[in-house]
N, C-alpha and C. Protein backbone atom coordinates (compact mmCIF):
# COMPACT_ATOMS: atom_id res chain seq x y z
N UNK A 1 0.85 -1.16 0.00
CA UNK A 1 0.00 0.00 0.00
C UNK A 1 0.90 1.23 0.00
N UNK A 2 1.05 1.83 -0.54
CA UNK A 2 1.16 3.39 -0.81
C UNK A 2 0.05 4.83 -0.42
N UNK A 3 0.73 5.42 -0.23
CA UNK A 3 -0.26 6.94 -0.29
C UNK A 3 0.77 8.00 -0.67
N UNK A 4 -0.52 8.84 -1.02
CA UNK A 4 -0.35 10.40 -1.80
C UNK A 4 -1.14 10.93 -1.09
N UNK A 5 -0.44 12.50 -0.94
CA UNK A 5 -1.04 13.78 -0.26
C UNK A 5 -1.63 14.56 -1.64
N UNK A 6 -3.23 14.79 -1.47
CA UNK A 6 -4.00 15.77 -2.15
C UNK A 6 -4.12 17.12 -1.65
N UNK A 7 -4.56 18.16 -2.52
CA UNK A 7 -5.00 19.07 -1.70
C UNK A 7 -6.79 19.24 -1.25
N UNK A 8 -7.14 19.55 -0.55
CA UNK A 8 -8.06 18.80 -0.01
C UNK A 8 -9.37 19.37 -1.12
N UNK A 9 -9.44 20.27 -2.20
CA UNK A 9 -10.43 20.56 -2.79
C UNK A 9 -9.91 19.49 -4.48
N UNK A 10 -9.48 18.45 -3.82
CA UNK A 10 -9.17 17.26 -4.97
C UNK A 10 -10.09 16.62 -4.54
N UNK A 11 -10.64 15.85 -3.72
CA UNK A 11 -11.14 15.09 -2.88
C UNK A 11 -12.22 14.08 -4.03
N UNK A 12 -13.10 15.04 -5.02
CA UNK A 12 -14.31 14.90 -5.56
C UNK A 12 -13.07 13.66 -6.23
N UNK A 13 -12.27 14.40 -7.11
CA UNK A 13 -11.36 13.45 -8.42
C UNK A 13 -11.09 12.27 -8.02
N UNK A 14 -11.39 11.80 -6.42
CA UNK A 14 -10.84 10.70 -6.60
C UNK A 14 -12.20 9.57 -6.06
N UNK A 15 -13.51 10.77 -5.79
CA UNK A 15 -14.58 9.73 -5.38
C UNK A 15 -15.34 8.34 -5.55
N UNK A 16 -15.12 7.99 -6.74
CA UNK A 16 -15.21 6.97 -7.72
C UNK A 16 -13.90 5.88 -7.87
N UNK A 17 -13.12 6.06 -7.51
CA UNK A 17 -11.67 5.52 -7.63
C UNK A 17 -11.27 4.35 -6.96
N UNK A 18 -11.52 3.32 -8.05
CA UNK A 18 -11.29 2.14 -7.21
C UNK A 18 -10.02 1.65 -6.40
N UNK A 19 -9.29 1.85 -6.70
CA UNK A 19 -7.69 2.27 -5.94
C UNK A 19 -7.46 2.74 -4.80
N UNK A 20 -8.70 3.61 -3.94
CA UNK A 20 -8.67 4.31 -2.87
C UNK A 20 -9.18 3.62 -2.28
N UNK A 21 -7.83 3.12 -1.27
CA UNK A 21 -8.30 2.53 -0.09
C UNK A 21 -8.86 2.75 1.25
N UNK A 22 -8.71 4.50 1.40
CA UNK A 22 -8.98 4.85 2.65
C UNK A 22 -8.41 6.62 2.33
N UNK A 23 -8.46 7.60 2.90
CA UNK A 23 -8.45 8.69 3.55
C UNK A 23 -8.27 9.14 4.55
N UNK A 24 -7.68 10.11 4.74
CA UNK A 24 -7.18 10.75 5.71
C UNK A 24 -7.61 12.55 5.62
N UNK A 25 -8.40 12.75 6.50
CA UNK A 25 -8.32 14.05 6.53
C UNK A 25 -7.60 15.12 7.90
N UNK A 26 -6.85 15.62 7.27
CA UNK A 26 -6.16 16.39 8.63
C UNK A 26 -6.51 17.38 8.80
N UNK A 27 -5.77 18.46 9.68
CA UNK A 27 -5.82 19.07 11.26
C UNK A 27 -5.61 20.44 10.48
N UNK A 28 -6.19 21.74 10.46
CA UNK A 28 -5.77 23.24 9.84
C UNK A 28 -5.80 24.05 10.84
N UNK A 29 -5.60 25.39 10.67
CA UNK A 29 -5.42 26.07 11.84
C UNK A 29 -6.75 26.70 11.72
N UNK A 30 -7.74 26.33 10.70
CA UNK A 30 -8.90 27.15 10.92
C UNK A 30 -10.31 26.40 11.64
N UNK A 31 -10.89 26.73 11.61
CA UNK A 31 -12.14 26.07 12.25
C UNK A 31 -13.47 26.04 11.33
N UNK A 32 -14.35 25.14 11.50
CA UNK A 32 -15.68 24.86 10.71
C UNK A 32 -16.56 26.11 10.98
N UNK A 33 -16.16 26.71 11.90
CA UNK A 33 -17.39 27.72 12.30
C UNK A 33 -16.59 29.22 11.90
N UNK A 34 -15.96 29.29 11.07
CA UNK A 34 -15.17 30.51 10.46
C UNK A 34 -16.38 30.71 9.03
N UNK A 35 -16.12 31.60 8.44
CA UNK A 35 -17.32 32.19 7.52
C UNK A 35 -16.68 31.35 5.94
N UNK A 36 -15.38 31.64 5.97
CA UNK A 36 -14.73 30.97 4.67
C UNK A 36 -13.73 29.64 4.62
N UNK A 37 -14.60 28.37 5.69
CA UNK A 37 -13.81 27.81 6.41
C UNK A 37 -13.95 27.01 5.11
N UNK A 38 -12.43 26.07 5.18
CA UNK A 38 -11.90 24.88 3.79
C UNK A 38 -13.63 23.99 4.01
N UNK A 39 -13.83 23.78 3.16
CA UNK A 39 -14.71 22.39 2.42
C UNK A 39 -14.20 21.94 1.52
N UNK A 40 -15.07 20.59 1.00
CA UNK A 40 -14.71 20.18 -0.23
C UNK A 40 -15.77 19.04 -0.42
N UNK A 41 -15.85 18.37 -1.04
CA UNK A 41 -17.09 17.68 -1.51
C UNK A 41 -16.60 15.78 -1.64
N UNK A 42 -17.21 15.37 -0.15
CA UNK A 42 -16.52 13.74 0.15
C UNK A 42 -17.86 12.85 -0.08
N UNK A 43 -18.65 13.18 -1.20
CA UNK A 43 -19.12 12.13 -1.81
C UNK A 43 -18.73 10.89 -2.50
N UNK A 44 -19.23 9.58 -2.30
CA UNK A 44 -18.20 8.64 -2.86
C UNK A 44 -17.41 8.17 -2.23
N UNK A 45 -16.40 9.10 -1.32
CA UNK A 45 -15.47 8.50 -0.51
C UNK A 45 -16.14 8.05 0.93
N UNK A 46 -17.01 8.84 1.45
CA UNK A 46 -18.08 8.66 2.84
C UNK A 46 -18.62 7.41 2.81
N UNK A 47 -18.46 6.40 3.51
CA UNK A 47 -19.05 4.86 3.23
C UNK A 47 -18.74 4.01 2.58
N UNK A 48 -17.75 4.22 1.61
CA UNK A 48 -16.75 3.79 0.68
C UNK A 48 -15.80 2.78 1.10
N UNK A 49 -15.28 4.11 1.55
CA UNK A 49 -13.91 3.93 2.18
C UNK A 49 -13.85 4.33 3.68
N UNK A 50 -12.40 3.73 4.69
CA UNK A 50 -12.18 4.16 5.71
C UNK A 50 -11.51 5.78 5.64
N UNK A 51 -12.48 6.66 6.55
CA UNK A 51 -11.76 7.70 6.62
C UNK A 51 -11.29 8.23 8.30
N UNK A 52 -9.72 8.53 8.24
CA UNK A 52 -9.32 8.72 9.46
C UNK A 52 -9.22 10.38 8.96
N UNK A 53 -10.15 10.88 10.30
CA UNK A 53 -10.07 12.25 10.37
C UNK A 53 -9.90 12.73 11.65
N UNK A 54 -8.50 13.89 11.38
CA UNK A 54 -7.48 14.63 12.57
C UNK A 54 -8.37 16.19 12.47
N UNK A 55 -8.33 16.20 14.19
CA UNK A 55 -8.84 17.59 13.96
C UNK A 55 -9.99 18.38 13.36
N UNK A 56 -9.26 19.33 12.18
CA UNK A 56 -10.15 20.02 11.41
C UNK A 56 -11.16 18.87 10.72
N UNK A 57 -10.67 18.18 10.55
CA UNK A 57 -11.03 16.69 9.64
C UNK A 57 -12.02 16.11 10.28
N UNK A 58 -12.31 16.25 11.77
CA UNK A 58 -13.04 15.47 12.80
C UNK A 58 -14.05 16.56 12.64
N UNK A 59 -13.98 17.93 12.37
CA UNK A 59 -14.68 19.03 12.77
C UNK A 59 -15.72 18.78 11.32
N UNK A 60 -14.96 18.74 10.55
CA UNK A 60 -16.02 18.79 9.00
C UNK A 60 -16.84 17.73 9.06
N UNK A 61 -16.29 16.39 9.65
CA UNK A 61 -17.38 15.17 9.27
C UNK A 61 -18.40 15.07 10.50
N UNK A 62 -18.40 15.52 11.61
CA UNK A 62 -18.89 15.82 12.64
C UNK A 62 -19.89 16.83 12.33
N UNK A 63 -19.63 17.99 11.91
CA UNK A 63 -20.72 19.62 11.27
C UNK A 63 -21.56 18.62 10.20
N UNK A 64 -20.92 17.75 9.15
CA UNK A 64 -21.86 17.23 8.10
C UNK A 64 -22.74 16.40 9.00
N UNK A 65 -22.19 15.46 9.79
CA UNK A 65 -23.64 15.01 10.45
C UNK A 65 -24.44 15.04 11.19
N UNK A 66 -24.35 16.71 11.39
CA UNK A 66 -24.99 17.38 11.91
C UNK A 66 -24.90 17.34 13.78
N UNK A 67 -23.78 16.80 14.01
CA UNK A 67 -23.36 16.89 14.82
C UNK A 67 -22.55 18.13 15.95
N UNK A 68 -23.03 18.72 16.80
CA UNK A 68 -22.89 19.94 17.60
C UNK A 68 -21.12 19.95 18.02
N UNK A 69 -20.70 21.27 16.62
CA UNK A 69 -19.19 21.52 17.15
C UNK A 69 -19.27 22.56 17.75
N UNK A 70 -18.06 22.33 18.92
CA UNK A 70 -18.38 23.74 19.70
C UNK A 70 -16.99 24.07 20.04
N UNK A 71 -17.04 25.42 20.29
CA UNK A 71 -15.63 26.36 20.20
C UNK A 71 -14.85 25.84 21.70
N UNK A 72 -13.73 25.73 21.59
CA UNK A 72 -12.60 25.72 22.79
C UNK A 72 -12.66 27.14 23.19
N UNK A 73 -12.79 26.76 24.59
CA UNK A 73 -12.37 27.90 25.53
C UNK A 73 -10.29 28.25 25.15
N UNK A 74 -9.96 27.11 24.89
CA UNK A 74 -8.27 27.24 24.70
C UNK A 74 -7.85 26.70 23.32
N UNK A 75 -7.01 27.25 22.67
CA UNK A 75 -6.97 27.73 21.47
C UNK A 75 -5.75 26.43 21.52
N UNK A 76 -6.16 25.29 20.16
CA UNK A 76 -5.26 24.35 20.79
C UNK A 76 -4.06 24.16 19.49
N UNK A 77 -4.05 24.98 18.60
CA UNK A 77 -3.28 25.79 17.64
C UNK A 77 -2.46 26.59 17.79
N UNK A 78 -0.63 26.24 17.80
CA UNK A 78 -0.37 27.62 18.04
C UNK A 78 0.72 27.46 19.24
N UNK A 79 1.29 28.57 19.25
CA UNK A 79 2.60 28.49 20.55
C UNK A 79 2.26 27.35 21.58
N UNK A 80 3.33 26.55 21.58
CA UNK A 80 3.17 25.40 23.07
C UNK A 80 3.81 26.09 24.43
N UNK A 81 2.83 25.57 25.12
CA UNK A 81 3.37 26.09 26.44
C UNK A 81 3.74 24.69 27.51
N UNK A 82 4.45 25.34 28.24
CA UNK A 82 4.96 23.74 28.92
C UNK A 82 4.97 23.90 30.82
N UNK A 83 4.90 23.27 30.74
CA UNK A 83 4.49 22.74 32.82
C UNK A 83 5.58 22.91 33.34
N UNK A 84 5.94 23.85 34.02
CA UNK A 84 7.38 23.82 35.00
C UNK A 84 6.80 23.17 36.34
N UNK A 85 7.36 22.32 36.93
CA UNK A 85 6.98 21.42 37.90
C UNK A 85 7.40 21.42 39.43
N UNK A 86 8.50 22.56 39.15
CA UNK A 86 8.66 23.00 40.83
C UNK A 86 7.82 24.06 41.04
N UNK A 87 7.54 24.91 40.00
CA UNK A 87 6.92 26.29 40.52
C UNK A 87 5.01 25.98 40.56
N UNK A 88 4.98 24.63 39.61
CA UNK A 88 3.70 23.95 39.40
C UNK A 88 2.84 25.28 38.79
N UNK A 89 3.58 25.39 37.48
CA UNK A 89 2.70 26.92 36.45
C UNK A 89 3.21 26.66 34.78
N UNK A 90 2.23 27.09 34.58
CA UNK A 90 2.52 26.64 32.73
C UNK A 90 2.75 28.22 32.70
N UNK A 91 3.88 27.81 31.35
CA UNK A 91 4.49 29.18 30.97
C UNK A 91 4.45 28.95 29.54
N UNK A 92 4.45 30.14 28.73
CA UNK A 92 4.89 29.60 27.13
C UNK A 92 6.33 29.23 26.63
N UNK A 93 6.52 28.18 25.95
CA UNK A 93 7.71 27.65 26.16
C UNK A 93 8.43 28.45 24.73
N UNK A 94 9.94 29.05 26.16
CA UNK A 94 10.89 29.62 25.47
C UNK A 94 11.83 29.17 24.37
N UNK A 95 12.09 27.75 24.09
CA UNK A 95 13.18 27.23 23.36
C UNK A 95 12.45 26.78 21.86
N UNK A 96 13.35 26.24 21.02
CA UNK A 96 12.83 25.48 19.61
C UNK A 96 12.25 24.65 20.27
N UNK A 97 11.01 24.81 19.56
CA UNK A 97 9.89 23.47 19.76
C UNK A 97 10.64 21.96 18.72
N UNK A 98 10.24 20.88 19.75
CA UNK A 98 10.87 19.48 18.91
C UNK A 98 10.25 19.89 17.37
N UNK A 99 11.61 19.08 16.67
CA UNK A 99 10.82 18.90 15.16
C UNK A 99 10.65 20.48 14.04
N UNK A 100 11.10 21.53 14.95
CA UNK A 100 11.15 22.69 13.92
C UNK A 100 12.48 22.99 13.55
N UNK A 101 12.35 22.83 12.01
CA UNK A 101 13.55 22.75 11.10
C UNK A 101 14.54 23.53 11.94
């Protein structure tokens, strides 16, 4: 098995596609409840196929079935902050975050 990364307003091109074994939809920094939030049209692939959805991905198939998304009080996008454990207080963390080039 192999995979390829689409961009997510491909989605339709591959609805029909017997080759597709499954999907993945991931995680954006925007939200379903923004005015010009990403869609795209997962007919074909919905019931099809297995789809693992991160995040934003959980947020779109969740809103389609009409399922109640609701806003974080804490914004979970975005600067990490980390637990200092003697002073027992989260601070925003000063150093390179793991994994940034």
């Amino acid at each position: 098995m192999s995979g390829e990364i689409h961009p997510f307003s491909k989605a339709q091109q591959f609805a029909n596609d017997k080759d597709i074994a499954g999907a993945i939809l991931s995680g954006s920094p925007s939200s379903v409840h923004q005015e010009h939030a990403p869609d795209t049209n997962l007919d074909g692939l919905i019931g099809r196929v297995p789809i693992l959805a991160v995040c934003y991905g959980a947020q779109l198939l969740a809103k389609r079935a009409g399922a109640p998304v609701e806003r974080s009080k804490v914004r979970e996008y975005g600067r990490p902050l980390e637990y200092d454990r003697r002073k027992r207080t989260l601070r925003w963390y000063r150093g390179r975050h793991p994994g940034c080039g």
